[in-house]
C-alpha atoms as a PDB file:
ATOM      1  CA  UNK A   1     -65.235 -33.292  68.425  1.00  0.00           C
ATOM      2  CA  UNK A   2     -65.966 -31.170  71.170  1.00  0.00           C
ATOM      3  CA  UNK A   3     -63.668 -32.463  73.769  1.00  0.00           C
ATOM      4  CA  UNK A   4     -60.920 -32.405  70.773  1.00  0.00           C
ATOM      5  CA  UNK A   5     -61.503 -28.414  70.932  1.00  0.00           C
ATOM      6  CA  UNK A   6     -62.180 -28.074  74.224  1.00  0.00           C
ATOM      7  CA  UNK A   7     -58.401 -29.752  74.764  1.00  0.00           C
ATOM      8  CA  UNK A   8     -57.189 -27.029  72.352  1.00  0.00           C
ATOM      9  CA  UNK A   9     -57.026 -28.312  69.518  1.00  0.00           C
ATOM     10  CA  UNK A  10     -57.916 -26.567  65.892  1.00  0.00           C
ATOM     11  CA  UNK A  11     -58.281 -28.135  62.305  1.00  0.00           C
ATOM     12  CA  UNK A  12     -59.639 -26.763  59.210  1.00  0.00           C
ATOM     13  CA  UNK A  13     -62.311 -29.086  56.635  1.00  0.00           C
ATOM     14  CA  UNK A  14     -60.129 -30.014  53.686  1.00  0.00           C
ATOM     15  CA  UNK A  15     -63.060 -32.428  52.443  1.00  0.00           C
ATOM     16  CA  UNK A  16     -66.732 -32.292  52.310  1.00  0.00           C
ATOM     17  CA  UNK A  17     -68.952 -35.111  50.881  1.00  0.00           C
ATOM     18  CA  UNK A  18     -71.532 -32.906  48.404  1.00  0.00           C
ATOM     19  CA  UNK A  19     -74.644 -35.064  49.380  1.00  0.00           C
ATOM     20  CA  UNK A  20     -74.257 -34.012  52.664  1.00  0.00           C
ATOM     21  CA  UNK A  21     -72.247 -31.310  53.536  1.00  0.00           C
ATOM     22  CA  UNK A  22     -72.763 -27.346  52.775  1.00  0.00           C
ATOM     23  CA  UNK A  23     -70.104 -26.515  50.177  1.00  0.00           C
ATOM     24  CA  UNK A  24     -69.699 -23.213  52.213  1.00  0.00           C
ATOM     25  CA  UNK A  25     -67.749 -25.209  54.923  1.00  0.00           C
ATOM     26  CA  UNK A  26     -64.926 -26.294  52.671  1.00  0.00           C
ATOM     27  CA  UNK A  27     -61.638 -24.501  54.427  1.00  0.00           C
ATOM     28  CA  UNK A  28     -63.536 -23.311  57.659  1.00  0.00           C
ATOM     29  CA  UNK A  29     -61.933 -23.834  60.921  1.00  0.00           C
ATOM     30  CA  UNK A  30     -63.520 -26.732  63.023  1.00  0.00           C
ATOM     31  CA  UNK A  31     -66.033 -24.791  65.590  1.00  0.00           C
ATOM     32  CA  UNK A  32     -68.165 -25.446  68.202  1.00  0.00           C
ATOM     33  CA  UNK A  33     -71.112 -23.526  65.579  1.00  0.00           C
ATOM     34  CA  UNK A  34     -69.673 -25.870  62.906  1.00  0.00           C
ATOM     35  CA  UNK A  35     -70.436 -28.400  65.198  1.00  0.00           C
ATOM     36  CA  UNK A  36     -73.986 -27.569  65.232  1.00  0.00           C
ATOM     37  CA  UNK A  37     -74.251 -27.340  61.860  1.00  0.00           C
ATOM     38  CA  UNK A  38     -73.437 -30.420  61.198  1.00  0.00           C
ATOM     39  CA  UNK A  39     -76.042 -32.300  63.963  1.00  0.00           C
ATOM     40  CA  UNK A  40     -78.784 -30.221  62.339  1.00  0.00           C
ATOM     41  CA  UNK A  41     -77.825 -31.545  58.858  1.00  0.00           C
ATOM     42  CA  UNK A  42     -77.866 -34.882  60.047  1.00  0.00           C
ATOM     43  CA  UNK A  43     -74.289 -35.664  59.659  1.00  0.00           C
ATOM     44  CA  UNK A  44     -71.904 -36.959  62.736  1.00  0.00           C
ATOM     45  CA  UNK A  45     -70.294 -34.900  64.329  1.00  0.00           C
ATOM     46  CA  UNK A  46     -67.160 -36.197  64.054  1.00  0.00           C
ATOM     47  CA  UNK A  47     -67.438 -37.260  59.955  1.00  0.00           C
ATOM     48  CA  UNK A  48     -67.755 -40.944  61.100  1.00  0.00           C
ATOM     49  CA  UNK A  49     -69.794 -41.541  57.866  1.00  0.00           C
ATOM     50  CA  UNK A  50     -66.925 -39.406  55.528  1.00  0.00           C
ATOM     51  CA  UNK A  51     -69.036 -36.262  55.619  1.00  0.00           C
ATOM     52  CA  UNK A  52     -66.043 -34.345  55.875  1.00  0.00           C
ATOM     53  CA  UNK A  53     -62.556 -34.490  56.830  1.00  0.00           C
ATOM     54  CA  UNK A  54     -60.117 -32.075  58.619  1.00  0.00           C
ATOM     55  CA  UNK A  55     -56.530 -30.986  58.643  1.00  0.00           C
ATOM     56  CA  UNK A  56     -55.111 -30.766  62.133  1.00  0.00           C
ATOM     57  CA  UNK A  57     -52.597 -27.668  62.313  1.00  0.00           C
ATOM     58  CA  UNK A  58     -52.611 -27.175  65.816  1.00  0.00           C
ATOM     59  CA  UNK A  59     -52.805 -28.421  69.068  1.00  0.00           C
ATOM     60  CA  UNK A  60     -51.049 -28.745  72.649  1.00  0.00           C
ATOM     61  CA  UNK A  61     -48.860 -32.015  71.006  1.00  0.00           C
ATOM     62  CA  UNK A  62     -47.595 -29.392  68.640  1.00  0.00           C
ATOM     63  CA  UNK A  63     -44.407 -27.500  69.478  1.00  0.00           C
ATOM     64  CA  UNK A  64     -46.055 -24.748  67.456  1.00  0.00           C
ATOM     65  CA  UNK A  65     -49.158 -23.968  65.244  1.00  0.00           C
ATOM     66  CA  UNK A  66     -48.675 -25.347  61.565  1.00  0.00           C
ATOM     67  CA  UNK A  67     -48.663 -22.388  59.138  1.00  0.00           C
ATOM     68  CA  UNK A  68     -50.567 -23.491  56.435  1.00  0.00           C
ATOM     69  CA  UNK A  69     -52.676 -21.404  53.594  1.00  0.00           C
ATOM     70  CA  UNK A  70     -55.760 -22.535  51.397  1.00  0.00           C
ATOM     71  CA  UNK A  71     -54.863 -23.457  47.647  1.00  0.00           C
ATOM     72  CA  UNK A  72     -57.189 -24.867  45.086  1.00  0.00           C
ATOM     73  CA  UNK A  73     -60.557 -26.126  45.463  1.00  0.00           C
ATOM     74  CA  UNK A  74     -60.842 -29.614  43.055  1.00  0.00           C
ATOM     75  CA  UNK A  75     -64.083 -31.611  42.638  1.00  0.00           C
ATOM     76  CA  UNK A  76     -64.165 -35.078  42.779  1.00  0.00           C
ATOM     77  CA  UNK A  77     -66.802 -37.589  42.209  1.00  0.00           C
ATOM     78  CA  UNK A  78     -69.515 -36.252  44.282  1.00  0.00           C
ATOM     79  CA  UNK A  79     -66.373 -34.367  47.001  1.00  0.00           C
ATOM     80  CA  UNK A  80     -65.097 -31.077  47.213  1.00  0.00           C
ATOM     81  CA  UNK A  81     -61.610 -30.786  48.476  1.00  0.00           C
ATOM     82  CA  UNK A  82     -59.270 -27.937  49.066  1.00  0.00           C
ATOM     83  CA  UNK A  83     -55.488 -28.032  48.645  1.00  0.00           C
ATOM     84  CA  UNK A  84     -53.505 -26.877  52.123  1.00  0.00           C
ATOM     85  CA  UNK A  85     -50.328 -25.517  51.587  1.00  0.00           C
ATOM     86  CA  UNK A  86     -47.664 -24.882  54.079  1.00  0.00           C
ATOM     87  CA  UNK A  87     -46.415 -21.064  54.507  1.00  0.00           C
ATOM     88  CA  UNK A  88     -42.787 -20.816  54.987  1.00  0.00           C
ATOM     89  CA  UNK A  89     -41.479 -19.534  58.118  1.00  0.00           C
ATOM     90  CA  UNK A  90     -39.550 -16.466  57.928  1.00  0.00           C
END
């Protein structure tokens, strides 16, 4: 995960496993502190377990950042996911 940001890439959680992951993290961007976070909670860094999962929205394969928002948080079965909608360009 850090070599995916350090190449300049950014992603947002869209899905963290209650059990495990602080419900506070749901829609922050991916960061090196986030990083941390997770190590001292135990969980892998890069969600190899299905702590969490991300949403990619930029990057230097992109021609341009994704605009995207934050919708609706939904609960599911011990998971907390939030909805990512796209903004339109303008």
């Amino acid at each position: 995960m850090r070599e995916f940001l350090a190449r300049g890439y950014a992603a947002i959680l869209t899905c963290i496993e209650e059990a495990h992951a602080d419900p506070t993290w749901l829609g922050a961007p991916l960061t090196e502190e986030l990083i941390v976070a997770f190590e001292q909670a135990g969980i892998d860094p890069c969600g190899e377990r299905g702590e969490y999962h991300t949403f990619v929205y930029a990057g230097p394969l992109f021609s341009s950042p994704l605009a995207v928002r934050l919708g609706e948080r939904l609960f599911l079965s011990g998971f907390q996911l939030i909805d990512i909608q796209s903004v339109p360009h303008t």
